[in-house]
Protein backbone atom coordinates (compact mmCIF):
# COMPACT_ATOMS: atom_id res chain seq x y z
CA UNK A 1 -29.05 21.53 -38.31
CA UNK A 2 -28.56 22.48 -35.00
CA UNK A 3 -31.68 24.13 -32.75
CA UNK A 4 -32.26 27.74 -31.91
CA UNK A 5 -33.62 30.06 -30.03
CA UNK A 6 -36.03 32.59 -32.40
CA UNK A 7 -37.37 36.35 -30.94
CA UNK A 8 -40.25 37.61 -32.39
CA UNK A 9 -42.08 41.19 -31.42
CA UNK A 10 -46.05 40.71 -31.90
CA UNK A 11 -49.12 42.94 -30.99
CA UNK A 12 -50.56 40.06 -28.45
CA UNK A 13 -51.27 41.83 -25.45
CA UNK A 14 -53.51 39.48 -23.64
CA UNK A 15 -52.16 37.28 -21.30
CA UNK A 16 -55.00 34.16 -21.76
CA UNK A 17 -54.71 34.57 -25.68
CA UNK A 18 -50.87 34.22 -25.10
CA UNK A 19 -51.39 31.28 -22.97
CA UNK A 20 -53.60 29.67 -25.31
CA UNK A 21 -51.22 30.87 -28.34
CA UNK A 22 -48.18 29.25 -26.80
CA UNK A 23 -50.24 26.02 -26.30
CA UNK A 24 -50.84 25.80 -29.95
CA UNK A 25 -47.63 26.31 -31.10
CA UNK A 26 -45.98 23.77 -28.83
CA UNK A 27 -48.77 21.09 -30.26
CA UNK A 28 -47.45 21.95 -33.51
CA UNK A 29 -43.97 22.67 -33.16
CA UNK A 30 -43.83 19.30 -30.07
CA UNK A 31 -40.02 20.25 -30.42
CA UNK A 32 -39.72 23.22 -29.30
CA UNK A 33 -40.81 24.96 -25.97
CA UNK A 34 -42.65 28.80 -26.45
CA UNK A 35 -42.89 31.83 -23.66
CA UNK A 36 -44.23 35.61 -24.06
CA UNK A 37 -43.04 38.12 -22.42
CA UNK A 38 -46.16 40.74 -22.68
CA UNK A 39 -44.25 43.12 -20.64
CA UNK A 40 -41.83 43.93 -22.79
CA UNK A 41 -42.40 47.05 -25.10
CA UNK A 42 -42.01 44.69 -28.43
CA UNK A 43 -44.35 42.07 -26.26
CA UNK A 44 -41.72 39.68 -27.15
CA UNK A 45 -42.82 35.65 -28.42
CA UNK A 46 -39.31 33.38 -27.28
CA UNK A 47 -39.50 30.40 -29.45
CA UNK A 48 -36.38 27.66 -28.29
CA UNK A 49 -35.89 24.93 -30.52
CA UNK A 50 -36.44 26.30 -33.54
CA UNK A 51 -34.86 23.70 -36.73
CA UNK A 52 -34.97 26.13 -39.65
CA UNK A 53 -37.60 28.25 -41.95
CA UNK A 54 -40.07 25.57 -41.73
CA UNK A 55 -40.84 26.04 -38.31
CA UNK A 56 -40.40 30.15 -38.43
CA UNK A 57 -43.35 29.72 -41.01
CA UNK A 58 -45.56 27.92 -38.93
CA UNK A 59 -44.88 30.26 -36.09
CA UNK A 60 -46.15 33.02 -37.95
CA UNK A 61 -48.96 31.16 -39.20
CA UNK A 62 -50.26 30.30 -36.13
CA UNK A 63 -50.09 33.61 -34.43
CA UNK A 64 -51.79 35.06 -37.59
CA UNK A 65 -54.48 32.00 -37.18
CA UNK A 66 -55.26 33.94 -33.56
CA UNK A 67 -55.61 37.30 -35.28
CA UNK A 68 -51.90 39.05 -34.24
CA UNK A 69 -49.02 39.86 -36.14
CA UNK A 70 -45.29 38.21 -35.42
CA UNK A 71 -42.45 39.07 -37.04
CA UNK A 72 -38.81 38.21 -36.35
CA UNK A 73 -36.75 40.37 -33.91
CA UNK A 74 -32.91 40.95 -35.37
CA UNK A 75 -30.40 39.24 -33.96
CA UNK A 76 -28.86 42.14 -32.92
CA UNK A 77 -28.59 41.32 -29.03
CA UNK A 78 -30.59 42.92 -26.14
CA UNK A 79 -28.37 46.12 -26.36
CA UNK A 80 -28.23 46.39 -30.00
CA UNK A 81 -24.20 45.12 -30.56
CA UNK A 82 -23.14 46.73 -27.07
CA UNK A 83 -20.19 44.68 -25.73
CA UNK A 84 -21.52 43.39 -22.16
CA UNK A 85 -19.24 40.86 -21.83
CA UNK A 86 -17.90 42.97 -18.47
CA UNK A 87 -20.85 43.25 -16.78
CA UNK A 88 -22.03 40.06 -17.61
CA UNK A 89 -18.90 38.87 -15.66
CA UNK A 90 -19.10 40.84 -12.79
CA UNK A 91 -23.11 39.96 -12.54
CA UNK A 92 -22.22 36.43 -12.63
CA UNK A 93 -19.36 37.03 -10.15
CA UNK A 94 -21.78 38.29 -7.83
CA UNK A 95 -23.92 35.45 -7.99
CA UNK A 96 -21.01 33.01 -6.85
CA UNK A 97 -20.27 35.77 -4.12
């Protein structure tokens, strides 16, 4: 099975705790490298290298071992299904310019 890249919306709003949350679950996941984004309304957990449910489980786990709640994002895209394949062209476009 191939890797992937898992979104999950959580109520972590502390930047340290999300430090020290992300350093857990890269010693337990050692495959697969973690970020927050606390700025983001859903104060978004990025998990890349994600191998299947296994690993989704432990995710959860561990945030719920700090106290928060995770749960997956659907994979819906950042504009819910928009098509953005124009702009995305024309913003890369401009960074060739």
């Amino acid at each position: 099975m191939s890797s992937m890249i898992e979104v999950f919306k959580t109520n972590v709003s502390d930047r340290e705790q999300a430090g020290k949350l992300a350093d857990r679950i890269e010693r337990v996941l050692c495959h697969c490298c973690v970020n927050f984004d606390l700025d983001d309304c859903d104060r978004i957990l990025r998990v890349k290298g994600i191998t299947g449910e296994t690993d989704i489980c432990q995710i959860i786990s561990v945030v719920k071992s700090f106290g928060y709640d995770a749960e997956i994002l659907p994979d819906d895209g950042p504009f819910l299904g928009e098509d953005l394949s124009e702009e995305v062209s024309m913003e890369l476009s401009d960074i060739h310019a």
